[in-house]
N, C-alpha and C. Protein backbone atom coordinates (compact mmCIF):
# COMPACT_ATOMS: atom_id res chain seq x y z
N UNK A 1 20.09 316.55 13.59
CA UNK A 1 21.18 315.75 14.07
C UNK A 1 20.94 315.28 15.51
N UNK A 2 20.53 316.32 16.31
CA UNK A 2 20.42 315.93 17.89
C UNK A 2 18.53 314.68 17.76
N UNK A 3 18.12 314.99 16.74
CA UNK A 3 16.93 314.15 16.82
C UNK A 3 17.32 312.24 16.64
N UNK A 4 18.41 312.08 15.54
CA UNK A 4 19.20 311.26 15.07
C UNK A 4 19.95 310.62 16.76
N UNK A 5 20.69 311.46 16.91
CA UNK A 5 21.70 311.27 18.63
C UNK A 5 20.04 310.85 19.29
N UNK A 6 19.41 311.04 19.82
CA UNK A 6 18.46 310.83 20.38
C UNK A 6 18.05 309.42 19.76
N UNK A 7 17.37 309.17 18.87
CA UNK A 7 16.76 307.90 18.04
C UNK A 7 17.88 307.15 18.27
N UNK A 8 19.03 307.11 17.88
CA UNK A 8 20.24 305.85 17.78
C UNK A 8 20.18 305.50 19.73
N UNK A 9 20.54 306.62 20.65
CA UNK A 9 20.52 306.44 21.65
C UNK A 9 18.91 305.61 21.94
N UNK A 10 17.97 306.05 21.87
CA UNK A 10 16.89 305.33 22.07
C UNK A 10 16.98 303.61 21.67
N UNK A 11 17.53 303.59 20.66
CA UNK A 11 17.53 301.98 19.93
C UNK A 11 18.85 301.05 20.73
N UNK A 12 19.63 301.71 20.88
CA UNK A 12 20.83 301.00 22.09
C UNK A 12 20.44 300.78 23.07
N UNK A 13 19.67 301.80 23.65
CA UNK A 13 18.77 301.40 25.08
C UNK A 13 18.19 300.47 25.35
N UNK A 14 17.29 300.30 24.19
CA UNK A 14 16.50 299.40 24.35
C UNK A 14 16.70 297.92 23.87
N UNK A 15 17.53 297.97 23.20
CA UNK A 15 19.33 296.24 22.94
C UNK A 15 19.49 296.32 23.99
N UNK A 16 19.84 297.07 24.57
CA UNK A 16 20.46 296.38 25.94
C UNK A 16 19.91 296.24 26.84
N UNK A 17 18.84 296.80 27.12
CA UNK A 17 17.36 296.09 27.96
C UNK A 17 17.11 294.42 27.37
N UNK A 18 16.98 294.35 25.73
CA UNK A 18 16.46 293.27 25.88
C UNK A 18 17.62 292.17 25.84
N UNK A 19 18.72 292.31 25.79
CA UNK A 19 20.18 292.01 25.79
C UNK A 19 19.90 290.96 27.55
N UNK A 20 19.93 292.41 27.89
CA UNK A 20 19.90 291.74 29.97
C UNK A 20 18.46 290.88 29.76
N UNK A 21 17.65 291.11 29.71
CA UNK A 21 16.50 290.10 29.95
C UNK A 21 16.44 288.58 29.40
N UNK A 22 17.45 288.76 28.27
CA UNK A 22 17.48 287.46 27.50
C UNK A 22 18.75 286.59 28.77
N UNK A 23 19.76 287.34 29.16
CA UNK A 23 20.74 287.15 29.85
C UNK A 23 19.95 286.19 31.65
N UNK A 24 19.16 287.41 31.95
CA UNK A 24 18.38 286.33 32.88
C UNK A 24 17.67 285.15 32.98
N UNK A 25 16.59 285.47 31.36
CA UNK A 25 16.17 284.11 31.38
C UNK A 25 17.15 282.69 30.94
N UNK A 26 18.24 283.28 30.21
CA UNK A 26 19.22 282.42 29.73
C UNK A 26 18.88 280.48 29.30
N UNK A 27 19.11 280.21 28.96
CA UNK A 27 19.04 278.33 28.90
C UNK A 27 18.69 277.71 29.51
N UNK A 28 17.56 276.86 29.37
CA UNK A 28 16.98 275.75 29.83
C UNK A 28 18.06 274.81 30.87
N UNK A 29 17.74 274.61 32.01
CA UNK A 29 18.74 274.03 32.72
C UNK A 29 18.75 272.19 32.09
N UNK A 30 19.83 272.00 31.99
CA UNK A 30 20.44 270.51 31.60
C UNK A 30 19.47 269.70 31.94
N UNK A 31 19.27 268.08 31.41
CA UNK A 31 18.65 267.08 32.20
C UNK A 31 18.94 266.38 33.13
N UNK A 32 18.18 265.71 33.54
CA UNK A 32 19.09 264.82 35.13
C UNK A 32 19.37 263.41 34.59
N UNK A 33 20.22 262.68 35.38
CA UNK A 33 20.16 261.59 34.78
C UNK A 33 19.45 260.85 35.30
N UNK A 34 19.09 259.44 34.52
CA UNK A 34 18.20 258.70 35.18
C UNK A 34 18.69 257.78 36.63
N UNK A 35 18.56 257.49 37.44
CA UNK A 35 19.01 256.99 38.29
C UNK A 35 17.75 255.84 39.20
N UNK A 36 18.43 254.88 39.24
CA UNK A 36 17.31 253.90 40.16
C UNK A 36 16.31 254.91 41.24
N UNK A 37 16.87 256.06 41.80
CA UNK A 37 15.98 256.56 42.72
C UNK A 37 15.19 257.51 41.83
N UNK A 38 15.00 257.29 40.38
CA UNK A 38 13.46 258.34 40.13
C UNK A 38 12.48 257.28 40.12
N UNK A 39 11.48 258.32 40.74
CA UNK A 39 9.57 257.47 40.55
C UNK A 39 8.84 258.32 39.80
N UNK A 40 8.08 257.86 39.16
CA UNK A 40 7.07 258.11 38.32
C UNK A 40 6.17 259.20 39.03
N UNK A 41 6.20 260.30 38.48
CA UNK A 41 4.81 261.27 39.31
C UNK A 41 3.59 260.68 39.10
N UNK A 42 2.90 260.22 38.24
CA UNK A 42 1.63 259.72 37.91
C UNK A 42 1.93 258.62 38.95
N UNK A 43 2.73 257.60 38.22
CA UNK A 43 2.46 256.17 38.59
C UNK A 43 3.08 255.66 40.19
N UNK A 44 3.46 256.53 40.62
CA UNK A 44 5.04 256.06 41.60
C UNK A 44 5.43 254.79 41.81
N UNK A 45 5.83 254.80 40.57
CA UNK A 45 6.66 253.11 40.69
C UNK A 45 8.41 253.94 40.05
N UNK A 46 9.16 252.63 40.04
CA UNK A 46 10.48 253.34 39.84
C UNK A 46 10.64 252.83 38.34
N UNK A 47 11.06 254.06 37.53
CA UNK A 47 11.38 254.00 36.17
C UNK A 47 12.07 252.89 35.59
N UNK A 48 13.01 252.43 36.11
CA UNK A 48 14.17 251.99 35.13
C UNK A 48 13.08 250.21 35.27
N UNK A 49 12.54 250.37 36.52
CA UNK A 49 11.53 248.78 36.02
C UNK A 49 10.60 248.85 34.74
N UNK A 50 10.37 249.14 34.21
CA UNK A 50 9.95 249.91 32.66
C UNK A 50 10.55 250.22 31.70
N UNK A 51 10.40 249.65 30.52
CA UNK A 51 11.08 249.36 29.19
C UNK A 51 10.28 250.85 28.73
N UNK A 52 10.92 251.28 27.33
CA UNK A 52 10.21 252.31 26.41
C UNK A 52 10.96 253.53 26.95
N UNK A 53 10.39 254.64 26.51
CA UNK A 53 11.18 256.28 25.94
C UNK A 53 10.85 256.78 27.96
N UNK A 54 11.10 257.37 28.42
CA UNK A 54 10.85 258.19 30.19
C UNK A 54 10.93 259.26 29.80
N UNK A 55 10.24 260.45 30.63
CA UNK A 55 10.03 261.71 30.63
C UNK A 55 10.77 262.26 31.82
N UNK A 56 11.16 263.86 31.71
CA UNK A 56 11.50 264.60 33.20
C UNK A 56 11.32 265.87 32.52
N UNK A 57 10.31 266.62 33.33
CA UNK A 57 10.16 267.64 33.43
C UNK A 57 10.62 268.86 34.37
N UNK A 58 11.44 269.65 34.11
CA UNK A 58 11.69 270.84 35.21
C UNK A 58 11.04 272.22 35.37
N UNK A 59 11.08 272.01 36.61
CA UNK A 59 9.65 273.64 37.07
C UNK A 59 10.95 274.46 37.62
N UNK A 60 10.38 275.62 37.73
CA UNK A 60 11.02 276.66 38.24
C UNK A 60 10.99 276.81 39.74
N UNK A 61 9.78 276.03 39.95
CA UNK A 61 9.40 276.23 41.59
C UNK A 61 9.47 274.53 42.13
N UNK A 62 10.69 274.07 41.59
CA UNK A 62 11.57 273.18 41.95
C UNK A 62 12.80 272.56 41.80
N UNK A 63 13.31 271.91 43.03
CA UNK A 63 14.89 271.74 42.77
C UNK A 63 14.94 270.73 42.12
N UNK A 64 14.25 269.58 41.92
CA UNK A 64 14.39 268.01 41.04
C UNK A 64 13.42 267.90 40.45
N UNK A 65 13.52 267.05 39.12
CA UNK A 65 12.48 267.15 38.06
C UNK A 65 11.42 266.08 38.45
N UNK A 66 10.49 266.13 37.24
CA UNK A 66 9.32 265.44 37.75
C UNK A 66 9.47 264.27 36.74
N UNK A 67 9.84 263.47 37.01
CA UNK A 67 10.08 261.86 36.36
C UNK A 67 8.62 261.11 35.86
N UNK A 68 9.13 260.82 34.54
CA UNK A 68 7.14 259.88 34.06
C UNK A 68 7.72 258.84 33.29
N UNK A 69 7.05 257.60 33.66
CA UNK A 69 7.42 256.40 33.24
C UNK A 69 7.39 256.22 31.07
N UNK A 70 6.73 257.21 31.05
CA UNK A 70 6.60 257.34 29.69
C UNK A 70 6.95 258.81 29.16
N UNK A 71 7.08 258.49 27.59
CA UNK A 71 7.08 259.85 26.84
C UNK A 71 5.58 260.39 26.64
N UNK A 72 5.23 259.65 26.77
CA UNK A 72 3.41 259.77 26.82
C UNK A 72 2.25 260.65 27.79
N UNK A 73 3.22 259.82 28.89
CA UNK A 73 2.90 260.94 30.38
C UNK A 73 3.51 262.36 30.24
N UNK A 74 4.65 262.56 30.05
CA UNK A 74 5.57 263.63 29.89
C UNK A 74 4.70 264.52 28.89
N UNK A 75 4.16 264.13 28.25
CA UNK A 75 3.35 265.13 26.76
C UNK A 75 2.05 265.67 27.79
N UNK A 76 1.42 264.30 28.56
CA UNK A 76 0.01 264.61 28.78
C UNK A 76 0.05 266.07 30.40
N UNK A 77 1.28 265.87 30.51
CA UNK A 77 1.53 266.68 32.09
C UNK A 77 1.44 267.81 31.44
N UNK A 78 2.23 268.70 30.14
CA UNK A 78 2.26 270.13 29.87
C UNK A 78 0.64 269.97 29.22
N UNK A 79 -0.45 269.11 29.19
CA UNK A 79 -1.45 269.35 28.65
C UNK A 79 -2.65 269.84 29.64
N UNK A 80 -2.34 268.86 30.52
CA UNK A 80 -3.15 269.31 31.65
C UNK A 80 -3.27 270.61 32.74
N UNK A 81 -4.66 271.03 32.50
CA UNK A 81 -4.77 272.53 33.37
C UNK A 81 -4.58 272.34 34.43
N UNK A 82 -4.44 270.96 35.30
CA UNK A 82 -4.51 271.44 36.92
C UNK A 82 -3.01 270.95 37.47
N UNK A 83 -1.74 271.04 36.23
CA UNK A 83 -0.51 270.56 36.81
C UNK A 83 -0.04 271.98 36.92
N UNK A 84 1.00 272.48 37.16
CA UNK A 84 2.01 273.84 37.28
C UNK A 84 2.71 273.53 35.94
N UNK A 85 2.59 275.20 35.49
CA UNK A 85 2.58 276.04 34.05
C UNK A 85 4.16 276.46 34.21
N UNK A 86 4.82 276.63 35.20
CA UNK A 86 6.34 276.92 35.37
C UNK A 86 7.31 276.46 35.10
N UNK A 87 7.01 275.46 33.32
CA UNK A 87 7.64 274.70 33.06
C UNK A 87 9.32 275.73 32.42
N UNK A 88 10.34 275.01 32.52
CA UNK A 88 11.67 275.13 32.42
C UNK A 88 12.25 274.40 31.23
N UNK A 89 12.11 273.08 31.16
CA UNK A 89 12.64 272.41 30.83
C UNK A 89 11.47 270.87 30.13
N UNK A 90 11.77 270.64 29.31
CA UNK A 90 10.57 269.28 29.09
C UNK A 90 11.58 268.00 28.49
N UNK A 91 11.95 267.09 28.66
CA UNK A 91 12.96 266.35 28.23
C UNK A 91 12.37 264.62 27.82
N UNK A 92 12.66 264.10 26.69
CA UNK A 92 12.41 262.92 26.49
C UNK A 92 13.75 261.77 26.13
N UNK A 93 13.67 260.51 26.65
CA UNK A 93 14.44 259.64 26.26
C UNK A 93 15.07 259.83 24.10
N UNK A 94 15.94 259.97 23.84
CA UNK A 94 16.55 260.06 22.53
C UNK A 94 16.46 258.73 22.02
N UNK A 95 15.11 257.98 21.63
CA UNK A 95 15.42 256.43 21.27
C UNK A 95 15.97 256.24 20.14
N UNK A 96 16.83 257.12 19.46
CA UNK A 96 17.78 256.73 18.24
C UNK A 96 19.04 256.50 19.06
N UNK A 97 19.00 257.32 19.96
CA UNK A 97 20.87 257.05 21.21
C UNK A 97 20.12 255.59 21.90
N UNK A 98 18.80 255.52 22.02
CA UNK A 98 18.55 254.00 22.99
C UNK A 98 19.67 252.59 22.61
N UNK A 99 20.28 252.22 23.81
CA UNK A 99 20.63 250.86 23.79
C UNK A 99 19.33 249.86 23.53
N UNK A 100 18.88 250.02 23.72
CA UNK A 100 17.11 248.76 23.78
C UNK A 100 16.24 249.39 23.78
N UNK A 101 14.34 248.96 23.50
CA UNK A 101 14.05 249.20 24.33
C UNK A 101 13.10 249.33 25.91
N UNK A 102 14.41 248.36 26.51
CA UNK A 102 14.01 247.94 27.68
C UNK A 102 14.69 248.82 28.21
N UNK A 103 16.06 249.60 27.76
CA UNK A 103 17.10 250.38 28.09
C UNK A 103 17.04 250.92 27.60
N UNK A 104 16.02 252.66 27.35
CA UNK A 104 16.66 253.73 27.33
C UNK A 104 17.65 254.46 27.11
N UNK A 105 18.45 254.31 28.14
CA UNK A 105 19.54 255.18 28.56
C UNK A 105 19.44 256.21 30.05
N UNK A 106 20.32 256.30 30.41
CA UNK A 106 20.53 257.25 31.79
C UNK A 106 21.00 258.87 31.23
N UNK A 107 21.21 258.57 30.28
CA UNK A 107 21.82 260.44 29.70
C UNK A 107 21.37 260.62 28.22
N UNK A 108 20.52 259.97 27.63
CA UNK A 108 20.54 259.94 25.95
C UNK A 108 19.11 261.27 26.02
N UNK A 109 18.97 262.39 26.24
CA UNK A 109 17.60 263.07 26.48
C UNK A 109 17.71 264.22 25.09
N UNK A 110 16.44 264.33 24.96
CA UNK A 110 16.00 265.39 23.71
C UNK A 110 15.28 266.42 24.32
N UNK A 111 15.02 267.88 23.96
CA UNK A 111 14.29 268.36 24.44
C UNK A 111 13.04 268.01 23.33
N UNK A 112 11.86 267.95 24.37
CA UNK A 112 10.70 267.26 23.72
C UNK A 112 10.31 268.11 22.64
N UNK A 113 10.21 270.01 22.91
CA UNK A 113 9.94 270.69 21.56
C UNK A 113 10.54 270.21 20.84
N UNK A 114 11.71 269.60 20.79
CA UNK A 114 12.39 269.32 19.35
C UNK A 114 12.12 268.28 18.86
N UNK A 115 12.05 267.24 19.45
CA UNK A 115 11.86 265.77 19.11
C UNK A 115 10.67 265.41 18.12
N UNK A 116 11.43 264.71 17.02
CA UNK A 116 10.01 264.01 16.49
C UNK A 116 9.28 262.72 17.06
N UNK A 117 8.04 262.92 17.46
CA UNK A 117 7.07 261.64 17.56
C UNK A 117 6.53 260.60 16.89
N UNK A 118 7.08 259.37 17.09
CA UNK A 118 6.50 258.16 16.01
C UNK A 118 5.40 257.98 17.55
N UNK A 119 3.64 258.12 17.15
CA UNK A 119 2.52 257.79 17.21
C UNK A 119 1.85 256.92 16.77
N UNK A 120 1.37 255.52 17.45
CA UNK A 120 0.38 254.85 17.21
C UNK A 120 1.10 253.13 16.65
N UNK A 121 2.65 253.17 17.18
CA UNK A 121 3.41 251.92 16.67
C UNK A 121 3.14 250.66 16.82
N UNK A 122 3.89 249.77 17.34
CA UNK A 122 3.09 248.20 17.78
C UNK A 122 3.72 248.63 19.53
N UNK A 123 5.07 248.94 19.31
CA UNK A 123 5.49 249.00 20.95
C UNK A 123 4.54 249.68 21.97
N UNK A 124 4.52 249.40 22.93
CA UNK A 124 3.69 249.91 24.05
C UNK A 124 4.67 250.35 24.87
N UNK A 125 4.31 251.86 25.98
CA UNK A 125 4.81 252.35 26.52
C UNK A 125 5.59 251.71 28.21
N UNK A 126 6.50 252.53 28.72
CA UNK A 126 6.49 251.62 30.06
C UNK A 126 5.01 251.19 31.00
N UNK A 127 4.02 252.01 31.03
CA UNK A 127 2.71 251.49 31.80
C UNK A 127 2.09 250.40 30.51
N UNK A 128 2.45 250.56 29.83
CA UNK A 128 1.65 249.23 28.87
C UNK A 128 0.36 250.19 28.11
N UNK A 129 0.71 251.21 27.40
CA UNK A 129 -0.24 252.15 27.35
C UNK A 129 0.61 252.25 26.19
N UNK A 130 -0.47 252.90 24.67
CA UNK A 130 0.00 253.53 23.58
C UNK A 130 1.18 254.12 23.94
N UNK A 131 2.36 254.75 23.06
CA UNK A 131 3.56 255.66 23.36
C UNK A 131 3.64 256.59 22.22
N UNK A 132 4.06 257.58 22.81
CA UNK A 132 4.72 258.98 21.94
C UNK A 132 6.32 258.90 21.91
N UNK A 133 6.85 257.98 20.66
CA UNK A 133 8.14 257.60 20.73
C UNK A 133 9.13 258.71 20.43
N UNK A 134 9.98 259.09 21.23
CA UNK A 134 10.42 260.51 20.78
C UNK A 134 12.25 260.20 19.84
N UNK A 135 12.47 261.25 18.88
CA UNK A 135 13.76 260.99 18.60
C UNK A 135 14.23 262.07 18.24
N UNK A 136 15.55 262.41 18.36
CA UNK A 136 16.35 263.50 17.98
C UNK A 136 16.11 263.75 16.77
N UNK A 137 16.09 262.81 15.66
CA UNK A 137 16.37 263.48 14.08
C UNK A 137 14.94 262.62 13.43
N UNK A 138 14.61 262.88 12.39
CA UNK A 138 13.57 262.56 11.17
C UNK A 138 14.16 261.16 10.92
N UNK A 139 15.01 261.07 10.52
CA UNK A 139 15.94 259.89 9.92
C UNK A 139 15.32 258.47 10.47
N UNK A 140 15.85 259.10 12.31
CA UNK A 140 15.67 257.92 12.60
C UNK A 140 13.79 257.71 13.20
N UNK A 141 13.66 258.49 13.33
CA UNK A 141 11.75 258.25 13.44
C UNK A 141 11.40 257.85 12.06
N UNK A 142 11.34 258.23 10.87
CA UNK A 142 10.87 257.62 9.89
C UNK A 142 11.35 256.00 9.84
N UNK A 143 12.30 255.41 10.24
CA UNK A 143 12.83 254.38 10.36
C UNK A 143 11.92 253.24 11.44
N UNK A 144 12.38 254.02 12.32
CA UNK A 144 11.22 253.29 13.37
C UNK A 144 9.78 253.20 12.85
N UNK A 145 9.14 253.85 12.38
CA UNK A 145 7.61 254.16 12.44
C UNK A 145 7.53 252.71 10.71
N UNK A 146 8.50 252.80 10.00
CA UNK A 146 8.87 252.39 9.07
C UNK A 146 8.67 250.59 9.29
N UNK A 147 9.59 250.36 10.29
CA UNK A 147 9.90 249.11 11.04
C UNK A 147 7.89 248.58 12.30
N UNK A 148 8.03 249.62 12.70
CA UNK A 148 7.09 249.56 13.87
C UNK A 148 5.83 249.77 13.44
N UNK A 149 5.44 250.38 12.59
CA UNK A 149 3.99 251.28 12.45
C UNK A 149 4.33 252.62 13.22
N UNK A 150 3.07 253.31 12.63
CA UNK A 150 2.66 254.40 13.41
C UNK A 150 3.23 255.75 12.32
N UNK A 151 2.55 256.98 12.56
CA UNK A 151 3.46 257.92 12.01
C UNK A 151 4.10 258.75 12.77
N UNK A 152 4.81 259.84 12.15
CA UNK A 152 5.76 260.84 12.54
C UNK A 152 5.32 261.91 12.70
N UNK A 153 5.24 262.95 14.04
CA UNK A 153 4.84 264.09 14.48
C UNK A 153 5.63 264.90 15.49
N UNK A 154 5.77 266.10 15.46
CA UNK A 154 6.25 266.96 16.22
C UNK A 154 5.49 266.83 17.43
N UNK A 155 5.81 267.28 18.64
CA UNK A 155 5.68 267.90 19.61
C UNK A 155 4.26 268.67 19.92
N UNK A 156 4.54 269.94 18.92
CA UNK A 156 3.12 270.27 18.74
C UNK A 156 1.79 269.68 18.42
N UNK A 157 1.90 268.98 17.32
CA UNK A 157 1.27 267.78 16.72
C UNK A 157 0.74 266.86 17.03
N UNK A 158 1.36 266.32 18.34
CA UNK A 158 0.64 265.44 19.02
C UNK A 158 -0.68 265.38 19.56
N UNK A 159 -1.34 264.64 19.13
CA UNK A 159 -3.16 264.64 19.28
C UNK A 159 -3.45 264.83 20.62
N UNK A 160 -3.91 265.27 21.50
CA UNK A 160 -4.74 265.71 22.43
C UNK A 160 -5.03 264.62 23.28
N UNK A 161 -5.90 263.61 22.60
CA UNK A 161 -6.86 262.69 23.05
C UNK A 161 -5.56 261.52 22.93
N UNK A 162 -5.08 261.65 22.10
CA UNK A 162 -3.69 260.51 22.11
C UNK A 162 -2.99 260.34 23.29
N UNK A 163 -3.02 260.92 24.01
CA UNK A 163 -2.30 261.07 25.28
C UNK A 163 -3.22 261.06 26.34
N UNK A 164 -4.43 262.38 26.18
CA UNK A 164 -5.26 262.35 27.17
C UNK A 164 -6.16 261.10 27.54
N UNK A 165 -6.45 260.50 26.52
CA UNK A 165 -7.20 259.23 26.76
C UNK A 165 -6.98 258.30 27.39
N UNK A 166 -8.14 257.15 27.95
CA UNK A 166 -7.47 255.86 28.11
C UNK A 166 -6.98 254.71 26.84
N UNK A 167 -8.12 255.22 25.63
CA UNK A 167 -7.91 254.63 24.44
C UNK A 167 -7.49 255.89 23.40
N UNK A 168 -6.58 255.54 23.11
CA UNK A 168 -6.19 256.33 21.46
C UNK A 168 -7.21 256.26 20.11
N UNK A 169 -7.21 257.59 19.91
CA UNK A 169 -7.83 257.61 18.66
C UNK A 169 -7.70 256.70 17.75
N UNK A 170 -8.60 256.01 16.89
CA UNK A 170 -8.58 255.12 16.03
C UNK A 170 -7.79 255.55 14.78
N UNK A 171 -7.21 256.52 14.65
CA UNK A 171 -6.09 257.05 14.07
C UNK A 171 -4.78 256.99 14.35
N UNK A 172 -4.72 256.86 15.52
CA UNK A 172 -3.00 256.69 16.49
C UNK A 172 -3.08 255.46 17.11
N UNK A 173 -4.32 254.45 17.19
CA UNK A 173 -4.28 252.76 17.79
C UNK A 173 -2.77 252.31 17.45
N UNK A 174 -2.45 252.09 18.99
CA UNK A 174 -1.19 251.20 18.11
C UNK A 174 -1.77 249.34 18.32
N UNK A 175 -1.27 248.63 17.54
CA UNK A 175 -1.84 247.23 17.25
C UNK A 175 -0.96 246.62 18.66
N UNK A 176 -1.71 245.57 19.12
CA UNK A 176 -1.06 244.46 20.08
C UNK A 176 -0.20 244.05 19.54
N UNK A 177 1.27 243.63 20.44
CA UNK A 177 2.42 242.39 20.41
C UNK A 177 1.70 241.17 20.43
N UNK A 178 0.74 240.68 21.05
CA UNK A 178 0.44 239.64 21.03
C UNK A 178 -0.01 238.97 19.66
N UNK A 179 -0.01 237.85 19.92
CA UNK A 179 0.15 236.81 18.95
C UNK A 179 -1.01 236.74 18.36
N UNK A 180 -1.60 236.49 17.17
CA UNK A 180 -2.98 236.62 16.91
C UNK A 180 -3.74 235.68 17.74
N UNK A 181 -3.00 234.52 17.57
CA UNK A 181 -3.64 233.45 18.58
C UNK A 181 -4.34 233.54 20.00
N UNK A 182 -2.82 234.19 20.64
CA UNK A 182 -3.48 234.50 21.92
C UNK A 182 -4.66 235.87 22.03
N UNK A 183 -4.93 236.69 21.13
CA UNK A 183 -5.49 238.13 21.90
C UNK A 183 -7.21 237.26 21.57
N UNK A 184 -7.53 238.39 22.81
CA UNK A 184 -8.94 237.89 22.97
C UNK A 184 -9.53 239.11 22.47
N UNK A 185 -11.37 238.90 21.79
CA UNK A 185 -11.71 239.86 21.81
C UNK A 185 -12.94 240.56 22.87
């Protein structure tokens, strides 16, 4: 019996150890909104001059997030070894909530683990670069990718070189807007 009192006491102990630890690390802090004064960490130009999906990332070992003209950049920053690993928070434009997209939105954000990726579409990103189109639900990414080209991928999923590159894999190419007429080869 006292071995029992002992074991049950042991297993409460240790709930409520991991009880408090979950309590500290608690929830991803909220997103910011977009506002004329974010710049691009890569690019430092100011976002909202840029059509397509924007990124913001939050560190722990900072008070304001790190703003990227794309969903694209936003993927390639948690890829890279020589950025800070103290990520908090990873957030992408919701282009199923998008008004346009030339317009985004100032509050429409997904967290990027969750978001599905339409890869390799006709749209081009705000730098004019392939995009990792992000959306809250399946529904509406199959729709887009449906309408646009490209397919549908998680977060995880996202190719490496798709992002890291200057050219996308000949698997994720997304095709020119331009007119057949005008593109040169």
């Amino acid at each position: 019996m006292i071995r029992l009192a002992v074991l049950l006491g042991t297993f409460f102990a240790v709930a409520a150890l991991v009880g408090c630890k979950e309590e500290t690390v608690g929830a991803p802090p909220p997103p910011h909104q977009l506002t004329a004064e974010a710049i691009g960490y890569y690019c430092g130009m100011n976002l909202i001059e840029h059509g397509g999906p924007k990124g913001q990332i939050l560190l722990s070992s900072r008070a304001d997030p790190l703003w990227f003209s794309s969903a694209r950049d936003t993927v390639a920053f948690t890829l890279l070894p020589e950025e800070p690993k103290d990520i908090r928070a990873i957030y992408v434009s919701d282009m199923s909530r998008a008004p346009s997209w030339e317009n985004p939105g100032p509050n429409n954000w997904v967290d990027a683990r969750a978001a599905f990726f339409v890869i390799g579409s006709r749209l081009r990103g705000g730098m004019g670069a392939a995009e990792t189109v992000p959306f809250s639900n399946r529904a509406a990414a199959d729709k887009f990718a449906a309408e646009q080209g490209g397919r549908v991928v998680t977060f995880g999923a996202i190719p490496r070189d798709y992002v890291l590159s200057s050219q996308p894999t000949a698997d994720a190419r997304a095709p020119s807007l331009e007119p057949k007429a005008a593109q040169t080869n």
